[in-house]
Protein backbone atom coordinates (compact mmCIF):
# COMPACT_ATOMS: atom_id res chain seq x y z
CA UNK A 1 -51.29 -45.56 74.21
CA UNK A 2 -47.43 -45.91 73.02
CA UNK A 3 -44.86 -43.16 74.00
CA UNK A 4 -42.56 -41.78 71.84
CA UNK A 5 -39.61 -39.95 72.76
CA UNK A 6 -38.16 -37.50 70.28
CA UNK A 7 -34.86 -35.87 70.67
CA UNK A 8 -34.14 -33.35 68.40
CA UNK A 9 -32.56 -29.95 68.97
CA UNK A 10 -34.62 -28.30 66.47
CA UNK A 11 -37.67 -27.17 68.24
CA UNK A 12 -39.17 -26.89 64.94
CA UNK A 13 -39.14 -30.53 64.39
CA UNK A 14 -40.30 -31.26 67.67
CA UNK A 15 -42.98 -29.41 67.13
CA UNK A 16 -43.52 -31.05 63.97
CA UNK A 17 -43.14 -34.47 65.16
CA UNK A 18 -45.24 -33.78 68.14
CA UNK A 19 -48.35 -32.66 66.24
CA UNK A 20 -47.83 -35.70 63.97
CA UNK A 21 -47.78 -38.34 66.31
CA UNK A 22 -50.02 -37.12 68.97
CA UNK A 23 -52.59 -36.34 65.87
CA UNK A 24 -51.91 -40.19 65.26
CA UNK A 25 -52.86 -41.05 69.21
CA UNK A 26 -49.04 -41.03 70.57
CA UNK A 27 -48.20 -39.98 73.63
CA UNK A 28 -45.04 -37.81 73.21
CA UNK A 29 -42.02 -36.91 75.26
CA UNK A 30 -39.53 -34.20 73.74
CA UNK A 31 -36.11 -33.27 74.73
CA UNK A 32 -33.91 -30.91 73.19
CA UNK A 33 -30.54 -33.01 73.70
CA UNK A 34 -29.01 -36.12 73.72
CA UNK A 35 -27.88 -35.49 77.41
CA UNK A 36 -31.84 -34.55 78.26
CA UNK A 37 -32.61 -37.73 76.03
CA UNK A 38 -30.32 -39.81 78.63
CA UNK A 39 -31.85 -38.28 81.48
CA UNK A 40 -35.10 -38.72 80.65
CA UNK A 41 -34.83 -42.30 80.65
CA UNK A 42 -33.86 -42.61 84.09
CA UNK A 43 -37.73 -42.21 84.80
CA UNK A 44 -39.49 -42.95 81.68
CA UNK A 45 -39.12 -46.14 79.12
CA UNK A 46 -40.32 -45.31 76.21
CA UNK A 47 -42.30 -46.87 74.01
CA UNK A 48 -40.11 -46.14 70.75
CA UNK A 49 -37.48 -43.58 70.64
CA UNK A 50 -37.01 -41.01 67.36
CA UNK A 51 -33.22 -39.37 67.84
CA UNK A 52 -31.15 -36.80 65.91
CA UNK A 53 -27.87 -37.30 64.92
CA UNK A 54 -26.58 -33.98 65.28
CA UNK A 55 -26.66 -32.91 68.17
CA UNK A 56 -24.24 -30.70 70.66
CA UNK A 57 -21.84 -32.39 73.03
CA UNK A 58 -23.91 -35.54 72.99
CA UNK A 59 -25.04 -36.56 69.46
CA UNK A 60 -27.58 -39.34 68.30
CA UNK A 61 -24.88 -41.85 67.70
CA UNK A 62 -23.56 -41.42 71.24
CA UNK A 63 -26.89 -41.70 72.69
CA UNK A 64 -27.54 -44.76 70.91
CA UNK A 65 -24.64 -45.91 71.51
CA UNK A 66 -25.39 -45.26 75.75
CA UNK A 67 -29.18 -46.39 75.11
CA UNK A 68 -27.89 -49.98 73.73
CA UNK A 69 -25.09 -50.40 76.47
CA UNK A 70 -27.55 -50.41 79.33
CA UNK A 71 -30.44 -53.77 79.97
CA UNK A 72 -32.88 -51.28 81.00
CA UNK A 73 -33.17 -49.42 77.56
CA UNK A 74 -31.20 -51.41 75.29
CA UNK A 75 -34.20 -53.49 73.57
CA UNK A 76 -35.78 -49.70 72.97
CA UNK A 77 -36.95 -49.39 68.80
CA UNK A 78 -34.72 -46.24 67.98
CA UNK A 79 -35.01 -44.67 64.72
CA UNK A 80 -32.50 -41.93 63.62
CA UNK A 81 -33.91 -38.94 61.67
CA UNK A 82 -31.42 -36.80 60.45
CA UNK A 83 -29.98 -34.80 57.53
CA UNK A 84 -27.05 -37.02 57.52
CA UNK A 85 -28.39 -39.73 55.16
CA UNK A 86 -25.27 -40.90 53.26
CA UNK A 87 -24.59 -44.37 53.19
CA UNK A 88 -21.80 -44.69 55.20
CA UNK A 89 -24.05 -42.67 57.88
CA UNK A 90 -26.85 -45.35 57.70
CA UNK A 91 -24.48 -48.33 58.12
CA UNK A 92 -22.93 -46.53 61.32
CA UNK A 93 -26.37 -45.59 62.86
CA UNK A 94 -27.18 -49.25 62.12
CA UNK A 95 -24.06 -50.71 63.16
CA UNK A 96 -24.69 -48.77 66.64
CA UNK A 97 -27.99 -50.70 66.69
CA UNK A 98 -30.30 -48.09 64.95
CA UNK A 99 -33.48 -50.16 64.08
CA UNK A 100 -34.49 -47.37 61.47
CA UNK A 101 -33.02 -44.41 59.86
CA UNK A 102 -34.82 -41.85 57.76
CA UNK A 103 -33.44 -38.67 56.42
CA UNK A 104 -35.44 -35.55 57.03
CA UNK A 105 -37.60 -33.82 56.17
CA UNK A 106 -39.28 -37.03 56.58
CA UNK A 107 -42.81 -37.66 54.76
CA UNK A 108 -45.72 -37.85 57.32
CA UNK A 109 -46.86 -40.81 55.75
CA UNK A 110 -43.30 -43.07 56.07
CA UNK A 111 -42.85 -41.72 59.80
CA UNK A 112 -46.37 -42.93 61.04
CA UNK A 113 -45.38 -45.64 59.23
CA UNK A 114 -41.93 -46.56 60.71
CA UNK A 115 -43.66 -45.56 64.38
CA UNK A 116 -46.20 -48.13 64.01
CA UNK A 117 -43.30 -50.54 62.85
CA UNK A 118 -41.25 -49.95 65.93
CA UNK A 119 -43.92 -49.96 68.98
CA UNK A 120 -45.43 -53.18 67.15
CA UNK A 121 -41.49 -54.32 67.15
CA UNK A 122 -41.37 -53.63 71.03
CA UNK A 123 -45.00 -55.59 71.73
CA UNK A 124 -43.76 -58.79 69.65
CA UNK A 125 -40.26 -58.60 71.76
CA UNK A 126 -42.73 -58.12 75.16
CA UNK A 127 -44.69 -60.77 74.50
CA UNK A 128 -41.99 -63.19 73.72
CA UNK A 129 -40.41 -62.36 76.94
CA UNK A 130 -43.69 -62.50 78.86
C-alpha cells in the first residue's frame, strides 16, 4: 500500500483528500504546514507527496524547494495543488521540480489519476535503481 503525504493548511481539503485516497486504498499522512511537512519526513518517506502552495511561513514552493535539496527525499513524486494556477505559477512549481500541478478544487477523477501516475513514477525510478 503507497503513502501519500498531503500538506495542506485547509483541514477541509485534508479531509477531502484523505477520504479520496484512502477510499482508493492509500495510506495517508496529513500535516497542516510546510514546516510539519519537513518534519514529517525526518521519519517517514513517502510514497508520493500532494503540497499546497500557500501556506504560512513555509509555503509549497519552499518545501519543494527543501524536499529536492536533500538525497533522502529529493527523488519524492510531488504534485502541487493549489489555487494559484496561472502560468507563470506552474512554470515556477515546475522549475522547483514539481512533477505535477493541478489547481483546486481538483476533480476526483484527475487526482486518483495523477496519484497513480506518481507512486507508479516512484516504482519505475526503484526498480531502476534496484
Amino acid at each position: 500500500m503507497a503513502t501519500i503525504l498531503i500538506i495542506d493548511d485547509d483541514p477541509q481539503i485534508i479531509e477531502f483528500l484523505s477520504k479520496l485516497l484512502t477510499g482508493e486504498g492509500y495510506r495517508v499522512l496529513a500535516k497542516q504546514s510546510g514546516q510539519g511537512g519537513l518534519d514529517i519526513l525526518k521519519t517517514i518517506i513517502p510514497d508520493a507527496i500532494i503540497v499546497d502552495v500557500m501556506m504560512p511561513m513555509i509555503d509549497g514552493y519552499q518545501f519543494l524547494w527543501h524536499l529536492r535539496s536533500s538525497e533522502a527525499t529529493a527523488s519524492i513524486p510531488t504534485m502541487m495543488l493549489t489555487s494559484r494556477a496561472s502560468k507563470n505559477d506552474i512554470q515556477y512549481g515546475k522549475s522547483l521540480g514539481a512533477d505535477m500541478y493541478l489547481a483546486k478544487p481538483p476533480q476526483p477523477e484527475e487526482l486518483i489519476g495523477a496519484v497513480k501516475s506518481m507512486t507508479m513514477m516512484l516504482a519505475e525510478t526503484r526498480r531502476q535503481a534496484g
